[in-house]
Protein backbone atom coordinates (compact mmCIF):
# COMPACT_ATOMS: atom_id res chain seq x y z
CA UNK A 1 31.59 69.30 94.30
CA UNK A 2 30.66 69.87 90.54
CA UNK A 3 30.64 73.77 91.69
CA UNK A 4 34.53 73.32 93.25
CA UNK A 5 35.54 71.37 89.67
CA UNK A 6 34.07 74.37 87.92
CA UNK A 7 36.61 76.96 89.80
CA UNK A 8 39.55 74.54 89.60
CA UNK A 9 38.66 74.20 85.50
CA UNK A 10 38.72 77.98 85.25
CA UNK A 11 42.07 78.66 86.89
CA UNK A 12 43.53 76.09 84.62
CA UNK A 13 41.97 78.05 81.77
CA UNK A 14 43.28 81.89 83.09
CA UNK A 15 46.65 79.80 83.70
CA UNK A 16 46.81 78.58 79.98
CA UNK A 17 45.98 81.92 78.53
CA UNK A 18 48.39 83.61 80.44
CA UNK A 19 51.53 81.40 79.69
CA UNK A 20 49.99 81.62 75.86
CA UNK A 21 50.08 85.48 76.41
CA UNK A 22 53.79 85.60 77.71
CA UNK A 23 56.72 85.74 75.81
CA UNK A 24 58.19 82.49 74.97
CA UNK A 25 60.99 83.21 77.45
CA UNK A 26 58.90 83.98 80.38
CA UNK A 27 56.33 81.77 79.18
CA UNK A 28 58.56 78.69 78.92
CA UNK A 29 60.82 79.30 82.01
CA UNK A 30 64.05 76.79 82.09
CA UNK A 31 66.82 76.69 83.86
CA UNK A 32 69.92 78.88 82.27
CA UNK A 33 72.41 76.34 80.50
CA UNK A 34 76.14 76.42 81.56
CA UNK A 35 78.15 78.45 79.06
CA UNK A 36 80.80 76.46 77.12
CA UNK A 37 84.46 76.20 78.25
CA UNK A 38 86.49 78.88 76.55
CA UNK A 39 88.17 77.26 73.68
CA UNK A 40 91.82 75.81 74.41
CA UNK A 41 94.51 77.86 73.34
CA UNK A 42 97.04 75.65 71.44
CA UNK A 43 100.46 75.21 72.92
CA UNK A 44 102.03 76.58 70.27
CA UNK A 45 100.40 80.00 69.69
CA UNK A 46 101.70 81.02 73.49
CA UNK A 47 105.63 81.37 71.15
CA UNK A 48 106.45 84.29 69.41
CA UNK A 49 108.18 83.71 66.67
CA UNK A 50 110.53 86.12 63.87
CA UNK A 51 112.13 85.40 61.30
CA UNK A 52 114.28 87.13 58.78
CA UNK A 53 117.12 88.03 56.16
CA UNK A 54 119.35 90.66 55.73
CA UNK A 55 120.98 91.53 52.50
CA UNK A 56 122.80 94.87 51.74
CA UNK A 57 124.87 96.79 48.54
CA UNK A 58 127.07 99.22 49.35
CA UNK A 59 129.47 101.33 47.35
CA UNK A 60 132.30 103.33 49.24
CA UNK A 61 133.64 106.18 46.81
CA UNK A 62 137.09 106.00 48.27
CA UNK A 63 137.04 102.61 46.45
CA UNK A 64 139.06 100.50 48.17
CA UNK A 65 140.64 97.50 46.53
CA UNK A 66 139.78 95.35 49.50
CA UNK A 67 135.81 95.24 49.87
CA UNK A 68 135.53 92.98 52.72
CA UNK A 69 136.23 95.38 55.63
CA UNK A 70 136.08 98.27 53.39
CA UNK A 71 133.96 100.19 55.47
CA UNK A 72 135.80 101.24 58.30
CA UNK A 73 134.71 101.87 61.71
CA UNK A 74 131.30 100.89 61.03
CA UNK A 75 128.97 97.76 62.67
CA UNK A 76 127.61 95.55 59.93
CA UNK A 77 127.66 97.31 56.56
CA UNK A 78 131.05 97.10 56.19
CA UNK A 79 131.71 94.81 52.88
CA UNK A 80 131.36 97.11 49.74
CA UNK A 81 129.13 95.42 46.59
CA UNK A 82 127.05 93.05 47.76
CA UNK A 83 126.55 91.42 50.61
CA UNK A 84 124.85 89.16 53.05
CA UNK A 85 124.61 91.14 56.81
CA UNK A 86 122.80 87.69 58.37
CA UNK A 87 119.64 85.58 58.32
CA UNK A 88 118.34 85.47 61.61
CA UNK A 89 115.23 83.36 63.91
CA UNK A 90 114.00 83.92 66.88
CA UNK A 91 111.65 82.65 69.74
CA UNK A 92 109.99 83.95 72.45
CA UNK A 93 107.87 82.83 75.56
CA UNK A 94 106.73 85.40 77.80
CA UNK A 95 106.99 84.12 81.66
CA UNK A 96 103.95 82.67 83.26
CA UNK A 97 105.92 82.59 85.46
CA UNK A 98 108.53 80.79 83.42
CA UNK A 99 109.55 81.72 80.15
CA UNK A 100 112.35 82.51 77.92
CA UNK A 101 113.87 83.79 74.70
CA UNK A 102 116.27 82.12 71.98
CA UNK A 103 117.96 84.15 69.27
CA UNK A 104 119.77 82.47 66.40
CA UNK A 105 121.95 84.65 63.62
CA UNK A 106 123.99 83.24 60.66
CA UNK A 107 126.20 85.19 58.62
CA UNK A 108 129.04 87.78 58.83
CA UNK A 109 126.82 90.23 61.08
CA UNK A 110 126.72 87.22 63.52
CA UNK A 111 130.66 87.73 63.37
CA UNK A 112 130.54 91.19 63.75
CA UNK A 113 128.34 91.16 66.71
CA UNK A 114 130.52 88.50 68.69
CA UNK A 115 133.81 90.50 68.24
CA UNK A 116 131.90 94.29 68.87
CA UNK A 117 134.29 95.50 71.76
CA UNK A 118 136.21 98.88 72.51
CA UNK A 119 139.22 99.13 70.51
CA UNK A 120 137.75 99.59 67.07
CA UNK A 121 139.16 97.77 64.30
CA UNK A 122 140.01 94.80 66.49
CA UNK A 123 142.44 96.49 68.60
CA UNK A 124 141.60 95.23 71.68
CA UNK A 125 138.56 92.86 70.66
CA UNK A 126 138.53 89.01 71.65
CA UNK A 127 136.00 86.84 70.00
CA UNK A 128 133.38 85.40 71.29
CA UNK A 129 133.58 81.30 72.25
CA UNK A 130 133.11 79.65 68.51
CA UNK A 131 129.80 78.44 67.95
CA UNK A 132 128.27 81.01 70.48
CA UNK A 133 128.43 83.51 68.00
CA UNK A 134 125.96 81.96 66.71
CA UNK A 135 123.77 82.64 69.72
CA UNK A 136 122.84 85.86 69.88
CA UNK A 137 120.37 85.09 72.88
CA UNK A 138 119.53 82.75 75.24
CA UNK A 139 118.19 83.18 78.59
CA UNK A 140 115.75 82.08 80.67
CA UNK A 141 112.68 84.32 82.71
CA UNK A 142 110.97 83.93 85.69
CA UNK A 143 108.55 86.38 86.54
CA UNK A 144 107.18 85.16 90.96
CA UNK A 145 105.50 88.87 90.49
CA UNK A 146 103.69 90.77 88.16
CA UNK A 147 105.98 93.80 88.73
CA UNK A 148 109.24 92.07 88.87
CA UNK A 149 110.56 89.57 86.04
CA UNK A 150 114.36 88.25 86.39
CA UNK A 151 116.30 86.99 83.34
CA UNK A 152 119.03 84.73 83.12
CA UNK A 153 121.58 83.81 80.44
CA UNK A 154 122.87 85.55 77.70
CA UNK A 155 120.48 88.84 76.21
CA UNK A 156 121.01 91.98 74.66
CA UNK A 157 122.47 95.51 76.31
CA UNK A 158 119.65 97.93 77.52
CA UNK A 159 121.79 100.56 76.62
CA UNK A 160 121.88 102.91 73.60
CA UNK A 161 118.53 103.92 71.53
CA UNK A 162 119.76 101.10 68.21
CA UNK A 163 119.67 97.94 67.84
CA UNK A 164 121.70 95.05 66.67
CA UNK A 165 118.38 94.29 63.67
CA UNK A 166 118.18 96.93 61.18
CA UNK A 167 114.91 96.80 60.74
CA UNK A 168 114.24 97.74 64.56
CA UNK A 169 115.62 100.88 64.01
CA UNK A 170 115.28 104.56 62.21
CA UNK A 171 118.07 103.62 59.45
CA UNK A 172 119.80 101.08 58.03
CA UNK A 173 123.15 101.20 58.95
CA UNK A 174 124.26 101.33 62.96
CA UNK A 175 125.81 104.69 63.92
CA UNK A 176 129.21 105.69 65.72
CA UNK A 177 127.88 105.94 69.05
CA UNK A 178 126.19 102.58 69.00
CA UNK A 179 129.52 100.74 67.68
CA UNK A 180 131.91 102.51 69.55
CA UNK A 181 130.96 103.36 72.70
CA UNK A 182 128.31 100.38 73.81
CA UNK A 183 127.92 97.34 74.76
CA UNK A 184 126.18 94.49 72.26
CA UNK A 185 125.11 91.90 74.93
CA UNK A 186 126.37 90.37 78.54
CA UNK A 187 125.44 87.10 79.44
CA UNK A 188 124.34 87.19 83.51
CA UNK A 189 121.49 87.95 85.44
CA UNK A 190 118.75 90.78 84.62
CA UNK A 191 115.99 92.18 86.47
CA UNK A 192 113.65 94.30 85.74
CA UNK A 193 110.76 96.35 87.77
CA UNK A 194 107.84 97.79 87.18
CA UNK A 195 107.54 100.34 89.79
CA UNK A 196 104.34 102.40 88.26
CA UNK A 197 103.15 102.13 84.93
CA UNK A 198 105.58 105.17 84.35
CA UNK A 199 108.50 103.93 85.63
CA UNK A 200 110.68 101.00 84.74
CA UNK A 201 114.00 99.60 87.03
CA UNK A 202 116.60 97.63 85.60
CA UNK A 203 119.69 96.04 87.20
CA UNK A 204 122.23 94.07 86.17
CA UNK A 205 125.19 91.43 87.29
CA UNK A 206 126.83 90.48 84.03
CA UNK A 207 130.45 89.21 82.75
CA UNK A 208 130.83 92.29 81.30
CA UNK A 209 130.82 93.69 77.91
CA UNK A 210 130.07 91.09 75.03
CA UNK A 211 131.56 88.07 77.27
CA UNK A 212 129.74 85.04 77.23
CA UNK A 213 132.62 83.68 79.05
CA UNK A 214 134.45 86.13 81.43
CA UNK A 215 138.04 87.20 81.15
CA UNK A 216 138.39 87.98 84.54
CA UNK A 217 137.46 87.10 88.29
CA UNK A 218 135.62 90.15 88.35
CA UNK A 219 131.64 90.84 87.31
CA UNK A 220 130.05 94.44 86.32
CA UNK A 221 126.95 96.04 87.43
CA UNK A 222 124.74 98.24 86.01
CA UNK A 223 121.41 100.06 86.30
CA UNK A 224 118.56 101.51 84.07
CA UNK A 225 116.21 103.79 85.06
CA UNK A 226 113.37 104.77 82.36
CA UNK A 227 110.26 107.58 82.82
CA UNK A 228 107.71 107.63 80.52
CA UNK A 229 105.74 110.66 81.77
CA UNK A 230 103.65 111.06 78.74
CA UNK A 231 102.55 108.80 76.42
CA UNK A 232 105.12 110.15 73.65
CA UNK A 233 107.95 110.50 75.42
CA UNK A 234 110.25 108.17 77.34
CA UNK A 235 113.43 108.95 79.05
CA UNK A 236 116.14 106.46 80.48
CA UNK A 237 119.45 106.97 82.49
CA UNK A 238 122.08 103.95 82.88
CA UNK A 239 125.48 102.84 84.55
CA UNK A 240 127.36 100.12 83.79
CA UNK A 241 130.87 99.72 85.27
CA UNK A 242 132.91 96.97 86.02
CA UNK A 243 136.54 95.05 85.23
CA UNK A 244 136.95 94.23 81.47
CA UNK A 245 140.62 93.50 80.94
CA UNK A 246 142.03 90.03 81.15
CA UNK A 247 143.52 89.60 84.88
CA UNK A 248 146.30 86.88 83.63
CA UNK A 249 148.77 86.72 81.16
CA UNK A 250 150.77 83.86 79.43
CA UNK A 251 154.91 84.25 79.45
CA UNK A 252 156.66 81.53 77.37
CA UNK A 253 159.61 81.09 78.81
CA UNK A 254 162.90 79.17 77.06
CA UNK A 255 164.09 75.96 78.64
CA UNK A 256 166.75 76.56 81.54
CA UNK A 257 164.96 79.49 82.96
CA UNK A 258 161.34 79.67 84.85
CA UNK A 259 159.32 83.06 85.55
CA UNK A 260 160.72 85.08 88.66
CA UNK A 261 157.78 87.22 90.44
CA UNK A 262 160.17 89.45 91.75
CA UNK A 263 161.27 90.46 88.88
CA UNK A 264 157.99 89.94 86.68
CA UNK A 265 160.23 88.17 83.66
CA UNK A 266 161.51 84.95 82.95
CA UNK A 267 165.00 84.01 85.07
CA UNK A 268 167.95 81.08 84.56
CA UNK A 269 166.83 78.10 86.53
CA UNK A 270 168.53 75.12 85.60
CA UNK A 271 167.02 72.10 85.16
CA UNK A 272 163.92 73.76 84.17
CA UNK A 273 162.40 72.75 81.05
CA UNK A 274 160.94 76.52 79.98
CA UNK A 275 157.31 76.68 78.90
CA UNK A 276 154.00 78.48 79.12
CA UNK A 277 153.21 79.72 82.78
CA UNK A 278 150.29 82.01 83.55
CA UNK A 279 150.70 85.13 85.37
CA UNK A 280 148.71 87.58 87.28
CA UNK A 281 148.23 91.27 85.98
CA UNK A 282 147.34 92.18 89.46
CA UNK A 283 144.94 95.31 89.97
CA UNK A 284 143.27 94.56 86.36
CA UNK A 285 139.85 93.69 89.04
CA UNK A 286 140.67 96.99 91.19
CA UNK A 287 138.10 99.76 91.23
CA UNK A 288 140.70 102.39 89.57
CA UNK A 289 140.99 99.43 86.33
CA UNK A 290 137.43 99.84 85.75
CA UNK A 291 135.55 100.30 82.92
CA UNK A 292 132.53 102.74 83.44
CA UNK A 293 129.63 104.08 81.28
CA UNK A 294 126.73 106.57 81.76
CA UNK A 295 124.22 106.50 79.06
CA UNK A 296 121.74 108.80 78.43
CA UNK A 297 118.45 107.93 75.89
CA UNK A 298 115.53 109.43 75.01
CA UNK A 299 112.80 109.03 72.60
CA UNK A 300 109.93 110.82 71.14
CA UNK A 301 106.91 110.18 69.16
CA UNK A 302 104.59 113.58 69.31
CA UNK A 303 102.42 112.44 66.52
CA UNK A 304 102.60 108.73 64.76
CA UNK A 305 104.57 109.67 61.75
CA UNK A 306 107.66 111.27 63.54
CA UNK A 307 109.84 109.64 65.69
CA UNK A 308 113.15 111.04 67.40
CA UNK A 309 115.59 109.40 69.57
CA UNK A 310 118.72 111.48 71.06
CA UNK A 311 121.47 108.83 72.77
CA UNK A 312 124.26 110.68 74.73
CA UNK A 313 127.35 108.46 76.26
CA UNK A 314 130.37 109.11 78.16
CA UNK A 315 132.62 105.89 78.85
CA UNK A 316 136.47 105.46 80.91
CA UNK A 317 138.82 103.04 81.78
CA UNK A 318 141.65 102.39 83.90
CA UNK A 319 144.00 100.94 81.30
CA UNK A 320 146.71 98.98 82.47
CA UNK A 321 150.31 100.05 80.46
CA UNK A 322 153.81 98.16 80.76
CA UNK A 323 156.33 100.89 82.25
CA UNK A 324 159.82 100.75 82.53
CA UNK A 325 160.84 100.32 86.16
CA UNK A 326 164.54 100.04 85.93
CA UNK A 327 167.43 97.24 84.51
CA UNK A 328 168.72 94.31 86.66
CA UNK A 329 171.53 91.61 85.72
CA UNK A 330 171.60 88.11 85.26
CA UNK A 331 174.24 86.09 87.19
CA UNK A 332 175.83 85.95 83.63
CA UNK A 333 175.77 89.92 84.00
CA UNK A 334 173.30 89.77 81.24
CA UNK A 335 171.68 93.61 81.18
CA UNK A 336 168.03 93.00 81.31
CA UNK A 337 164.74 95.34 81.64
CA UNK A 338 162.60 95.30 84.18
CA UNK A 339 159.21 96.15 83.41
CA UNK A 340 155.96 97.21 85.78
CA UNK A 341 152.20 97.98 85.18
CA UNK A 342 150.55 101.00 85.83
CA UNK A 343 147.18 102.65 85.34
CA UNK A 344 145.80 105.29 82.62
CA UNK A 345 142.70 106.71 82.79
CA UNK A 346 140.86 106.64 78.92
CA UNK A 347 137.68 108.38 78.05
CA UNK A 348 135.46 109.30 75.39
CA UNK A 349 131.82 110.85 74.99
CA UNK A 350 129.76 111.12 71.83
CA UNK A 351 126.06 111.39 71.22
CA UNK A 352 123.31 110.99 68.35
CA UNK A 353 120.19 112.24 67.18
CA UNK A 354 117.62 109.71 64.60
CA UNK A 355 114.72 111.67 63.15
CA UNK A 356 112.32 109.28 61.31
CA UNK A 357 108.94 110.77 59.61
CA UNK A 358 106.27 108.67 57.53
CA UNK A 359 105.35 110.19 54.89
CA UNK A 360 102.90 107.86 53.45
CA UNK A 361 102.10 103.92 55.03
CA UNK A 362 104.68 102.56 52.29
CA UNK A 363 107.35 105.95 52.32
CA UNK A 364 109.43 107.45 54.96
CA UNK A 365 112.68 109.49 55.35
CA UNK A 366 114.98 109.92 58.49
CA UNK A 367 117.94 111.46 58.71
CA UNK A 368 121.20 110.88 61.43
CA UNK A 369 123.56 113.39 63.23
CA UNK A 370 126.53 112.23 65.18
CA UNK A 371 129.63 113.57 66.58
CA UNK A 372 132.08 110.55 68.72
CA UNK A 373 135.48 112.15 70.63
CA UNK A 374 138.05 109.36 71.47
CA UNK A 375 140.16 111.25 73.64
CA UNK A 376 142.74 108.86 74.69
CA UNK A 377 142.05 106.01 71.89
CA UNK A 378 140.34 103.74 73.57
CA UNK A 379 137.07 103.20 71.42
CA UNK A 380 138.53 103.34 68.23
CA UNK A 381 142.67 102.91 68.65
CA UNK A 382 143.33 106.31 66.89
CA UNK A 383 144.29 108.98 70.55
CA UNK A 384 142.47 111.92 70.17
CA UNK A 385 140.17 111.31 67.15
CA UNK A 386 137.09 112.83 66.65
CA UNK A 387 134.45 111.74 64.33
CA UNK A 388 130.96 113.52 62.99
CA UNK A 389 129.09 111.05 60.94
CA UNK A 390 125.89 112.32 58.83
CA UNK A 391 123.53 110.62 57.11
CA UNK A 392 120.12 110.67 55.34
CA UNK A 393 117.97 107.89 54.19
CA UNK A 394 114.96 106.88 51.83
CA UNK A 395 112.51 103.77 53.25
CA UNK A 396 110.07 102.03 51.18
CA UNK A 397 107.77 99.16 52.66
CA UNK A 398 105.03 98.55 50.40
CA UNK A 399 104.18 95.46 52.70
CA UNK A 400 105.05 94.54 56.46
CA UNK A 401 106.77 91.78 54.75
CA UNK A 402 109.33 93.69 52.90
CA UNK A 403 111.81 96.70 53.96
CA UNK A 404 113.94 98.30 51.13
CA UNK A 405 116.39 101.24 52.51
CA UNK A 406 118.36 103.49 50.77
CA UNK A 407 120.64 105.66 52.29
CA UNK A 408 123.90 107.85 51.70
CA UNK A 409 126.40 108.82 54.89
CA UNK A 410 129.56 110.14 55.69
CA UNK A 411 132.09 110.12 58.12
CA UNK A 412 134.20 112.85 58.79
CA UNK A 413 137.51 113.13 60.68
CA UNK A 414 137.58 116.27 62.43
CA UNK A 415 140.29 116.28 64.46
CA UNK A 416 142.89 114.33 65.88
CA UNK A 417 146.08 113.89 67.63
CA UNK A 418 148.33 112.11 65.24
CA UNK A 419 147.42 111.58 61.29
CA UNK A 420 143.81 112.00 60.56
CA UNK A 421 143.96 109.88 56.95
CA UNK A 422 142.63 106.87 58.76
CA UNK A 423 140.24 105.65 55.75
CA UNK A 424 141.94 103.42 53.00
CA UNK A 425 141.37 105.46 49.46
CA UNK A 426 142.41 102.43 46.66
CA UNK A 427 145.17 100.02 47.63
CA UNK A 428 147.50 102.16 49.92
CA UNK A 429 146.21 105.81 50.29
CA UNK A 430 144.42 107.12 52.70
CA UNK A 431 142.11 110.58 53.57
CA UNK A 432 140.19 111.71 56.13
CA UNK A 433 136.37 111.04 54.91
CA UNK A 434 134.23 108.21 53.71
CA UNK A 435 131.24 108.70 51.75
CA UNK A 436 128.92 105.72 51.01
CA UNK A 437 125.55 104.89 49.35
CA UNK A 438 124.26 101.60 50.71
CA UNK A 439 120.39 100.03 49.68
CA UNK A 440 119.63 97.45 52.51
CA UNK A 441 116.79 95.09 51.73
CA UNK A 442 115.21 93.21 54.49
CA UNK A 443 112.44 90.19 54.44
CA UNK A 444 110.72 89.26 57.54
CA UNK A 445 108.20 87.94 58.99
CA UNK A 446 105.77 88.32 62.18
């Protein structure tokens, strides 16, 4: 017995001095402790939020007497002096699985951007609804996949290489090409796919171009297809056609006569007390009254400091024209004219190249090339017109806070059908170039 206690006492012992021996981990063996719950994200950091203002100065050395306006044919810059562009806010929620994004913009670019349309100087532009001018976006996102996310509401174009912001592009001021011949927004449905990391699907059912509210019965479609092959270089192709002229008209007609169809004019009806009556511009939805436009972008970064984007467009329309069918007579034998609609095809093409290089973190130049043919007037109003626009800037951003941009462009006339003095020189004249200087100055935050 004493013999057996002996043993048992010197296994004890051996025990003890090995656990002393061990390290205190292996020693002191315990059950692992459950890691802590990753901290809790607050609700509020899942928003992206931007904020910003936009001021400009711009001198035009055709000084013309009116400033506001003064800058023809261009997209926001177009007050000589100086000048507020907008102020501008926006939100963001990416979808998981819902999301959705809310622009807000204040100020004459907010305007500008509501009435952007074909027809240049307001020619053939309608504004947008009042107070949705004010609403550059809103839409929401739902995204059931991880490759396919669909957007609904109002949102910008995916066409063109420029954007709407100055300070999301190369240069200050918005070029020919992106005024002219695009589209600003659509308000509709959007989808998007990501069918390999390389390749990117977009498709569109829309109102149209810059409707929030359609004009007509009609809707437009459109496509994007982008390849990013390399890591510097991305490549996109779109379409975008549809109706975009207004399907109805209102005739006023004088009391004692009432609109006659067969005759497409207003015709003696007694007893009638005259008025406003809606009509239909039939064929203004028909394929051959469509407005079509193939877009092609590109851009390329080979090293960080240089950027280049090239944007290429070609756009047409079946415009509808009044034509002179013939003359009729009243009962009264009162001569009249009768009148008829028929179909014009419109086009015009243009394209632009945006080199930007840094040439410090704080300094950078770029420089802009365009050229923009209206063949039939129906970007700009003016029939056979044909711009080349050139210009060159300076960009200083000594913080991410603060953008100051100084540039100097000019837009040349170089050819037309008619008279090519279309920009105002002082009260009255006119000449065929416009040369400006503008420093843009834009706070912002992140």
């Amino acid at each position: 017995m004493i013999e057996r206690f002996g043993r048992t006492l010197a296994w004890i012992s051996v025990g003890c001095g090995i656990a002393v021996s061990l390290p205190p981990g292996v020693a002191l063996a315990q059950p692992a402790a459950p890691e802590p719950p990753p901290p809790v994200e607050p609700w509020y950091d899942a928003f992206d939020l931007r904020a910003f203002v936009d001021v400009y100065s711009s001198l035009n050395f055709n000084l013309p007497k009116r400033t506001e306006g003064a800058n023809q044919l261009r997209a926001y810059d177009t007050t000589t002096g100086f000048a507020l562009a907008w102020v501008g806010a926006d939100i963001g929620y990416e979808p998981r699985p819902v999301g959705g994004a809310l622009s807000l913009r204040f100020g004459p670019a907010a305007e500008r951007y509501a009435q952007s349309c074909l027809g240049g100087e307001g020619a053939r532009c309608d504004s947008d609804v009042v107070g949705l001018e004010l609403l550059k976006q809103a839409f929401v996102s739902w995204q059931p996949i991880r490759a396919l996310r669909l957007d609904f509401g109002k949102f910008d174009t995916p066409f063109g290489t420029e954007a709407a912001e100055s300070q999301d592009n190369l240069l200050y001021s918005r070029g020919a090409v992106y005024w002219l011949g695009e589209p600003a927004f659509h308000t509709g449905l959007r989808a998007t796919g990501t069918l390999f990391p390389w390749l990117t699907a977009r498709l569109l059912v829309v109102n149209g171009w810059n409707n929030t509210i359609d004009n007509n019965a009609g809707k437009t479609f459109g496509a994007t297809l982008a390849v990013a092959p390399k890591g510097t270089l991305r490549v996109a192709v779109g379409w975008l056609g549809g109706p975009e002229q207004t399907d109805f008209a209102t005739l006023t007609c004088e009391a004692g006569s009432a609109y006659n169809p067969a005759y497409g004019a207003c015709w003696p009806a007694e007893g009638e007390p005259g008025g406003e009556t809606d009509v239909d511009r039939g064929g203004a939805n028909d394929p051959e009254a469509w407005r079509h436009l193939v877009n092609l972008m590109a851009t390329w970064q080979p090293v960080p400091r240089l950027q280049a984007t090239f944007d290429a467009v070609y756009g047409q329309e079946g415009t509808r024209v009044d034509t002179y069918l013939g003359s009729a007579a009243l009962p009264d034998q009162t001569p009249i004219s009768v009148l008829g609609v028929d179909e014009e095809t419109q086009r015009y093409f243009g394209g632009s190249l945006v080199v930007h290089y840094a040439l410090t973190h704080a300094w950078a130049v770029a420089g802009r090339g365009e050229y923009f043919a209206d063949l039939d007037g129906l970007a700009t109003g003016y029939a056979g017109l044909a711009l080349v626009t050139s210009t060159l800037g300076l960009e200083f951003s000594p913080t991410p806070a603060l953008l100051l941009r100084l540039e100097g462009r000019g837009d040349f006339v170089v050819r037309a059908d008619g008279d090519d003095e279309i920009y105002r020189v002082g009260v009255r004249s006119e000449n065929e170039n416009q040369l400006t200087t503008t420093l843009g100055v834009v706070v912002r935050t992140f």
